[in-house]
N, C-alpha and C. Protein backbone atom coordinates (compact mmCIF):
# COMPACT_ATOMS: atom_id res chain seq x y z
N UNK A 1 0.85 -1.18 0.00
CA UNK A 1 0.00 0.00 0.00
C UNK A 1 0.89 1.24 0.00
N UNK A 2 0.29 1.83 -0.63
CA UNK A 2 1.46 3.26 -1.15
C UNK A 2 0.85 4.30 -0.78
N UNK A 3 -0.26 4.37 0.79
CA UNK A 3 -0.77 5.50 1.46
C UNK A 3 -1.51 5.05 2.87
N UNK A 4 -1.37 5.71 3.58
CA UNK A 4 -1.90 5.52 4.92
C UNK A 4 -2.51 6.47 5.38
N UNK A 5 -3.91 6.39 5.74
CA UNK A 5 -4.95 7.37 6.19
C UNK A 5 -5.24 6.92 7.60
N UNK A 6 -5.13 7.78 8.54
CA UNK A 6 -5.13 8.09 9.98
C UNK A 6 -6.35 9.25 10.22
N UNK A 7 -6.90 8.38 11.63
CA UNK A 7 -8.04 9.37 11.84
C UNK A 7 -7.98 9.97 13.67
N UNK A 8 -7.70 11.11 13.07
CA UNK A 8 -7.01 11.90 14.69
C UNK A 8 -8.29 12.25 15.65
N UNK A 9 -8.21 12.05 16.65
CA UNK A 9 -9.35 12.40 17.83
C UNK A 9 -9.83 13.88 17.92
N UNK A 10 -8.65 14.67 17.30
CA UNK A 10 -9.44 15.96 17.46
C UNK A 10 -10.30 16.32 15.61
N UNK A 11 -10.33 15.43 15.21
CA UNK A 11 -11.19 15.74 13.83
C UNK A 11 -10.90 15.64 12.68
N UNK A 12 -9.62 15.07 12.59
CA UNK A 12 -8.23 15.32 11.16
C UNK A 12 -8.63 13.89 10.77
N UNK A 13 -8.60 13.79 9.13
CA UNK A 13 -7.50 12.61 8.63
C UNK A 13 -6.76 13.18 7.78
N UNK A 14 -5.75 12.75 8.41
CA UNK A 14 -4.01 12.36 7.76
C UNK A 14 -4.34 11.31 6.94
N UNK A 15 -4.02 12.01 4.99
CA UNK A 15 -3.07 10.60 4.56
C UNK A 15 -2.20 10.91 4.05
N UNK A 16 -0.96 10.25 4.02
CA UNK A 16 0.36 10.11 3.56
C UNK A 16 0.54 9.46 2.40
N UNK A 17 0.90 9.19 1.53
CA UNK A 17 1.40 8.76 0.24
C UNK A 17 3.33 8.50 0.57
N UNK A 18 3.62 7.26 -0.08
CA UNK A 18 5.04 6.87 -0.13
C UNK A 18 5.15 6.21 -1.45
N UNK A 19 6.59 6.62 -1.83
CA UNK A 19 6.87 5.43 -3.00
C UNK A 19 6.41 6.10 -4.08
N UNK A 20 5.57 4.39 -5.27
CA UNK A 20 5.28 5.00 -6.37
C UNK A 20 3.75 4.95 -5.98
N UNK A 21 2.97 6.12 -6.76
CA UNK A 21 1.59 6.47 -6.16
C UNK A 21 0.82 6.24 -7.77
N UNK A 22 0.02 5.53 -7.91
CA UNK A 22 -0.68 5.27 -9.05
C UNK A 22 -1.69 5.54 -8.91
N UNK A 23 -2.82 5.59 -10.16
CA UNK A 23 -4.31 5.75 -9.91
C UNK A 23 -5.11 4.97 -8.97
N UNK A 24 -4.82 3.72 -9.25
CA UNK A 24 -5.07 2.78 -8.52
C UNK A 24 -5.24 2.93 -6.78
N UNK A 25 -3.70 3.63 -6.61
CA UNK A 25 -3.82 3.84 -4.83
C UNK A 25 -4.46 4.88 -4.40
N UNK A 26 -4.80 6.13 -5.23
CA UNK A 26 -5.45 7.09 -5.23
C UNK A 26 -7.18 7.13 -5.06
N UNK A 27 -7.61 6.52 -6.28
CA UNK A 27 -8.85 6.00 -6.02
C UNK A 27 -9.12 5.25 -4.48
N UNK A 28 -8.21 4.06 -4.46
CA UNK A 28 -8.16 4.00 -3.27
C UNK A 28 -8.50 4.44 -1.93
N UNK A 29 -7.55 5.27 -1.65
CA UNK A 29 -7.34 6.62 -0.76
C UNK A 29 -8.72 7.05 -0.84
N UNK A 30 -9.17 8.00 -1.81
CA UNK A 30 -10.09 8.37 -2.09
C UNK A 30 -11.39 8.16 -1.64
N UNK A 31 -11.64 6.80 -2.15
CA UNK A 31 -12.92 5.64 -1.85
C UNK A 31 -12.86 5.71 -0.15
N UNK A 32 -11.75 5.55 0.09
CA UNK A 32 -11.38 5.36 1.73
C UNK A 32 -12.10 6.58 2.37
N UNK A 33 -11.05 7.52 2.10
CA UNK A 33 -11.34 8.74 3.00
C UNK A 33 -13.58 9.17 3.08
N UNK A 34 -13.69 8.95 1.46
CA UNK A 34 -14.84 9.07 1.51
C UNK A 34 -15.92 8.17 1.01
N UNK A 35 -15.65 7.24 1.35
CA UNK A 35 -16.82 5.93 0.92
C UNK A 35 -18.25 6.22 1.87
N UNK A 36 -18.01 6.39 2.37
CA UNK A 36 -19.40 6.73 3.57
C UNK A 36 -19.64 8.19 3.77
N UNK A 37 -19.63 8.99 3.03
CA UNK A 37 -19.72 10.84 2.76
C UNK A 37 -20.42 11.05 4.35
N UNK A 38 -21.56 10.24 4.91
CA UNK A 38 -22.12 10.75 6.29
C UNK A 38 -20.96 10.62 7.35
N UNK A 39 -19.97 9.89 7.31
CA UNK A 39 -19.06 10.10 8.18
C UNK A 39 -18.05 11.07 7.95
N UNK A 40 -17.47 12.09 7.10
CA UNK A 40 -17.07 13.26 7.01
C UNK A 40 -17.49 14.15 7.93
N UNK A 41 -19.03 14.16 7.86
CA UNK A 41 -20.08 15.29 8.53
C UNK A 41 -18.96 15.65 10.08
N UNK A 42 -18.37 14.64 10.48
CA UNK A 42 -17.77 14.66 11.75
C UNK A 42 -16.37 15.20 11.86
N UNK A 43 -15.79 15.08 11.18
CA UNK A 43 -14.68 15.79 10.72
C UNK A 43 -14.47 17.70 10.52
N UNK A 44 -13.27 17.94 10.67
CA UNK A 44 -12.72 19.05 10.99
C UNK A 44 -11.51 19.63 9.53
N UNK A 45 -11.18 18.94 9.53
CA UNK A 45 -9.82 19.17 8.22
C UNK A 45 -9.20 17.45 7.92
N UNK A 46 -8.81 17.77 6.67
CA UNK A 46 -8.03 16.87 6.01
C UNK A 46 -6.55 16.89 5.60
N UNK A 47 -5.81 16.26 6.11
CA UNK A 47 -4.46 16.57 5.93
C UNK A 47 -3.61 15.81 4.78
N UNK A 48 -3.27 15.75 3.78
CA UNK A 48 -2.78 14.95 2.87
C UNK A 48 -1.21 15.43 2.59
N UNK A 49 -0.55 14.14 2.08
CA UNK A 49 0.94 14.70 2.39
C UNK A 49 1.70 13.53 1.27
N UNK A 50 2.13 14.23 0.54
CA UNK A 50 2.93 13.26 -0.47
C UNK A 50 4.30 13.88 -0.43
N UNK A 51 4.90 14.37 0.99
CA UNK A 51 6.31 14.13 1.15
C UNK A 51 7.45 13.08 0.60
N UNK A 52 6.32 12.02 0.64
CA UNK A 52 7.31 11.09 1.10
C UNK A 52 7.48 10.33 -1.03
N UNK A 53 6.66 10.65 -1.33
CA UNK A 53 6.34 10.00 -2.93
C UNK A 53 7.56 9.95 -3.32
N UNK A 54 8.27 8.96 -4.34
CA UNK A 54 9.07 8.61 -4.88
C UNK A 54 8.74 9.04 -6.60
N UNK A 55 7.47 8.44 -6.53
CA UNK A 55 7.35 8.96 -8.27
C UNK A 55 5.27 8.86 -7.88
N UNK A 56 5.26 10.26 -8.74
CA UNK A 56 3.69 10.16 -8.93
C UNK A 56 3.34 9.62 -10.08
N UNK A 57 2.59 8.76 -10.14
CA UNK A 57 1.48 8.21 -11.19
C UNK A 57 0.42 8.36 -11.87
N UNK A 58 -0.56 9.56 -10.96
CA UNK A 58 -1.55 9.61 -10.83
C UNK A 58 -1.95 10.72 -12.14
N UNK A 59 -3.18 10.11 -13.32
CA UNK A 59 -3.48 10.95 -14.75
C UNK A 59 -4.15 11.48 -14.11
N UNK A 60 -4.36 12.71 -15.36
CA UNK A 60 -4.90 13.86 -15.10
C UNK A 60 -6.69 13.48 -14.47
N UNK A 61 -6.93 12.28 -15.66
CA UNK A 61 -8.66 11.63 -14.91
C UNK A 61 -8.71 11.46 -13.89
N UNK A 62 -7.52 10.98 -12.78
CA UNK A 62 -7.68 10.34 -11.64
C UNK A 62 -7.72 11.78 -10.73
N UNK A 63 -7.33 12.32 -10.99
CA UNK A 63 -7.10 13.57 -10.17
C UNK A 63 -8.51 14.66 -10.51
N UNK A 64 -9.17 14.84 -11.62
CA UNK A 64 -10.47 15.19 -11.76
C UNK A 64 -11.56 14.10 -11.48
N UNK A 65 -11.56 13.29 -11.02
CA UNK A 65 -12.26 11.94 -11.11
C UNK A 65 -12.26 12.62 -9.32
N UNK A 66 -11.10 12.63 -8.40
CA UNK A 66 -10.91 12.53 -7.21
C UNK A 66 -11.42 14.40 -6.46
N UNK A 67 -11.02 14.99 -7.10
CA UNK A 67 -11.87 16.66 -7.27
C UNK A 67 -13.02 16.25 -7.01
N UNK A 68 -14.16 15.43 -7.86
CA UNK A 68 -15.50 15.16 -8.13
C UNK A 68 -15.97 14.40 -6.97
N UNK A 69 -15.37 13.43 -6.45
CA UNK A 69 -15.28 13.00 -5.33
C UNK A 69 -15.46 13.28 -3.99
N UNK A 70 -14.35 14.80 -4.04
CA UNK A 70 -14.18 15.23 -3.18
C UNK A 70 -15.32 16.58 -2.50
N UNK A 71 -15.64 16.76 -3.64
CA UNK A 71 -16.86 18.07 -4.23
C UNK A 71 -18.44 17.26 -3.58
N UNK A 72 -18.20 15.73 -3.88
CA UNK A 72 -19.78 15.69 -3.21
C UNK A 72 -19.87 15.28 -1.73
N UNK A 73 -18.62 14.73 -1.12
CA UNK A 73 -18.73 14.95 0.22
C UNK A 73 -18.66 16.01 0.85
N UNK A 74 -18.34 16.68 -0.26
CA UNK A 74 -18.70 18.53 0.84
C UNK A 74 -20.29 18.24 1.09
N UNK A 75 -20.86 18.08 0.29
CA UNK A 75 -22.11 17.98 0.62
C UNK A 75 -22.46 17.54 2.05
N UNK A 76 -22.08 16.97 2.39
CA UNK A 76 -22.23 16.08 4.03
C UNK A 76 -21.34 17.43 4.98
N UNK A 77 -20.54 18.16 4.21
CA UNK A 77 -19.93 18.84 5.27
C UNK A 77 -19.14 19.74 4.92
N UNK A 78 -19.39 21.27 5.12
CA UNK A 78 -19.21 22.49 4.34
C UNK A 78 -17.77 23.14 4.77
N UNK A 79 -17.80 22.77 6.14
CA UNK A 79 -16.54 23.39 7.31
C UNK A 79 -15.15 22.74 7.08
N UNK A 80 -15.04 21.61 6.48
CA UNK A 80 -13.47 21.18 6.01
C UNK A 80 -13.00 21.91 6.06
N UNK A 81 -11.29 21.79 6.15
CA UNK A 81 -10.24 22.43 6.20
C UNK A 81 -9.41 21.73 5.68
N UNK A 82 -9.08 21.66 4.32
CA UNK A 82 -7.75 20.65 3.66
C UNK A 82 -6.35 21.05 3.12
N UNK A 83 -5.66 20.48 3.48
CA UNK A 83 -4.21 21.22 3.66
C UNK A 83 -3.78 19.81 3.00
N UNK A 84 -2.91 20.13 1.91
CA UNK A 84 -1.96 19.51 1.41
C UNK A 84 -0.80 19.97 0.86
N UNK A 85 -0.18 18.39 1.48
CA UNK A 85 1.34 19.15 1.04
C UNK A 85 1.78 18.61 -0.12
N UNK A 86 2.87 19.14 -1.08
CA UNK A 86 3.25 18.59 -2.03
C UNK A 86 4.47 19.12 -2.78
N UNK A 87 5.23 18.61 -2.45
CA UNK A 87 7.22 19.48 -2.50
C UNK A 87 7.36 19.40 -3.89
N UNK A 88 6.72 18.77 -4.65
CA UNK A 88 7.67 18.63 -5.89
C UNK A 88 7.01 19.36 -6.96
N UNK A 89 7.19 19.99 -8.27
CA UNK A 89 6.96 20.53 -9.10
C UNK A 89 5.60 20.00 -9.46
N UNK A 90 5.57 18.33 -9.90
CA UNK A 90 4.88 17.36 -10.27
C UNK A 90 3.75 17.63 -9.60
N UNK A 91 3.27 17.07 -8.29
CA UNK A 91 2.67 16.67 -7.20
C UNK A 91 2.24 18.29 -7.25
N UNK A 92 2.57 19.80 -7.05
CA UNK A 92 1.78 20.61 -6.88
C UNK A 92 1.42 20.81 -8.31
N UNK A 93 1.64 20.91 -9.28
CA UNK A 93 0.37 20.60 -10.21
C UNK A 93 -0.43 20.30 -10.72
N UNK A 94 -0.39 18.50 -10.07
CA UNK A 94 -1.72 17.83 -10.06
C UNK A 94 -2.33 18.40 -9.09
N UNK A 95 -1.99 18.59 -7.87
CA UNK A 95 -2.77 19.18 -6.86
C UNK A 95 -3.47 20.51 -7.44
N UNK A 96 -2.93 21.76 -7.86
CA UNK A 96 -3.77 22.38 -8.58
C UNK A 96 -4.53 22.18 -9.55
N UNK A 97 -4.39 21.37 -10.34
CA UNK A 97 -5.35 20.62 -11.53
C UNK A 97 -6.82 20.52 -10.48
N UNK A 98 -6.66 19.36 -9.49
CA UNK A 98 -7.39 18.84 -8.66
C UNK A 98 -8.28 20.01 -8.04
N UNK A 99 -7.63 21.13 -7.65
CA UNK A 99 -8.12 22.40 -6.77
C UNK A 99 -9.31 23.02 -7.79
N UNK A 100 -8.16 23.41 -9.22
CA UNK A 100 -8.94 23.61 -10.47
C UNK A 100 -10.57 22.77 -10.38
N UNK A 101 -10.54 21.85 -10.38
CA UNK A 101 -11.99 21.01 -11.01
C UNK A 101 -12.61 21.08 -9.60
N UNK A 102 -11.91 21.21 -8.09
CA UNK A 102 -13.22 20.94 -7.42
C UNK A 102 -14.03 22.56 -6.78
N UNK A 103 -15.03 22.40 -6.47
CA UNK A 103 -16.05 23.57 -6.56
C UNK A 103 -15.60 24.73 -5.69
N UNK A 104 -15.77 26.00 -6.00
CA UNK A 104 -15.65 26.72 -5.60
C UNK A 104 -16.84 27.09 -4.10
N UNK A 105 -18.35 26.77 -4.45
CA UNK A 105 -18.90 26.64 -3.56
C UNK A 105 -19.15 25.77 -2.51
N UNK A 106 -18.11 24.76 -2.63
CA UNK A 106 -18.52 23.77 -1.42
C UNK A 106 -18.09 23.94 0.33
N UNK A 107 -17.42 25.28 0.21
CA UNK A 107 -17.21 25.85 1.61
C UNK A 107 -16.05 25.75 1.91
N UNK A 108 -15.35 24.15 1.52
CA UNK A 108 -14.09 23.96 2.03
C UNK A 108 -13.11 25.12 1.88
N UNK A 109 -12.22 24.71 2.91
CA UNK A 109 -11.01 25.96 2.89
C UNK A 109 -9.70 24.83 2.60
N UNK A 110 -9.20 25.35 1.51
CA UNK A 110 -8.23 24.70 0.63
C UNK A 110 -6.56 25.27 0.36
N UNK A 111 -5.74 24.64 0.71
CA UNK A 111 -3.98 25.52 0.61
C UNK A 111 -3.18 23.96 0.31
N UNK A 112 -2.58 24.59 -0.40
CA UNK A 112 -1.22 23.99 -1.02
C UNK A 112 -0.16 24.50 -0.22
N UNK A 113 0.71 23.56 -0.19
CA UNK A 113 1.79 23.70 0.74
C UNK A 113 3.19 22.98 0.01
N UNK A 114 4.22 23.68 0.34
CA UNK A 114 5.61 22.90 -0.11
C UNK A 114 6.48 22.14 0.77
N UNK A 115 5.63 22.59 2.13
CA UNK A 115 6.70 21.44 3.21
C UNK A 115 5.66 21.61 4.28
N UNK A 116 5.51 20.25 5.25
CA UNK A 116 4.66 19.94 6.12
C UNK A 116 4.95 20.93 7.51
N UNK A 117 5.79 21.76 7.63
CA UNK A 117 5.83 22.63 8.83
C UNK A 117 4.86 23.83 8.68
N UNK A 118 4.80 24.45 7.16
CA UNK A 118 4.27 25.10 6.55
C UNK A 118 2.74 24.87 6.74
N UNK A 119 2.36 23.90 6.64
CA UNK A 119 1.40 23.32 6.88
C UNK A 119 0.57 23.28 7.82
N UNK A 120 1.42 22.71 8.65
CA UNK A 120 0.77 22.58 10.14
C UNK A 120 0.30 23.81 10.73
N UNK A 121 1.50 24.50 10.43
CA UNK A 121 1.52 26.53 10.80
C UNK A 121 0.04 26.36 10.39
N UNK A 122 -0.09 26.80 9.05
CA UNK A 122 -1.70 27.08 8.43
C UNK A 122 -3.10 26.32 8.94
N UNK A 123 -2.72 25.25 9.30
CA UNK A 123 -3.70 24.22 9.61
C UNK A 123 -4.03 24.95 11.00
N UNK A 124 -2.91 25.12 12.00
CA UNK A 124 -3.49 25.59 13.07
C UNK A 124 -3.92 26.73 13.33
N UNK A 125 -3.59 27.92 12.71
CA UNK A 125 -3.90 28.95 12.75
C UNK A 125 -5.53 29.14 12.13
N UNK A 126 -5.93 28.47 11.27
CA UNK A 126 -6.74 28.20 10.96
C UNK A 126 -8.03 27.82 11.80
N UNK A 127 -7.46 26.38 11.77
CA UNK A 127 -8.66 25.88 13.64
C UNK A 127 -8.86 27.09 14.48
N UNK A 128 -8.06 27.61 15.12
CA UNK A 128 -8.20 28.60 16.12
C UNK A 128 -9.05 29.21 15.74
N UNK A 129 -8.85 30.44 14.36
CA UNK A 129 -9.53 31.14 13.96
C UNK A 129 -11.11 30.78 14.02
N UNK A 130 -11.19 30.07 13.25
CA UNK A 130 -12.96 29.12 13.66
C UNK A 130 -13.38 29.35 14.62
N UNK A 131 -12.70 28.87 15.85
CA UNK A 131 -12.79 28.37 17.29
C UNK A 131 -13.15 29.53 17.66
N UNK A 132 -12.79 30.83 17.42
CA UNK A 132 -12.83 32.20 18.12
C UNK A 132 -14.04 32.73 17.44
């Protein structure tokens, strides 16, 4: 398996990507994080992180396929917060491709990131803000 999705007590899933990342593990991922869209509703932010990727795989379909995906579990839940990271040239342009196709109205709050410290910074500053 070439990703691991973690589900944190205060509201997060973390997934990580390693190695080589294909459509295949993506969909995956994907199906995972949101196969049951009513369990999102519970959730806070999404953290995704392809630090660790060796080589991305993933076509341009899989990545608008996963946008579309991602666009109807907003439906279940408007307040997301998704932060991904993605160091390499590659990886942040599918990620913008991905940003590209998914909806502008679905509420989520969405950032690209080039290194996971970066990240976290935003992620938390973020929560708070809400919180207040």
């Amino acid at each position: 398996m070439t990703y691991a999705i973690r589900y944190s007590k205060d509201g997060g899933i973390y997934t990580t990507y390693s190695g080589v990342v294909t459509d295949e593990d993506f969909y995956n991922s994907v199906n995972e994080r949101y196969g049951a869209e009513r369990s999102i509703a519970n959730y806070r932010y999404l953290f995704t992180d392809f630090s660790d990727v060796a080589e991305l795989k993933i076509s341009s379909n899989a990545a608008i396929e996963g946008a579309k995906r991602a666009e109807i579990a907003s439906n279940n839940n408007h307040d997301i917060i998704m932060v991904v990271v993605v160091p390499s040239d590659l990886e942040y342009g599918m990620a913008r491709m991905w940003q590209a196709y998914f909806g502008d109205d679905t509420g989520w709050k969405v950032s690209l990131f080039r290194n996971e410290e970066q990240a976290h910074q935003w992620l938390d500053k973020t929560i708070n803000n809400q919180e207040h």
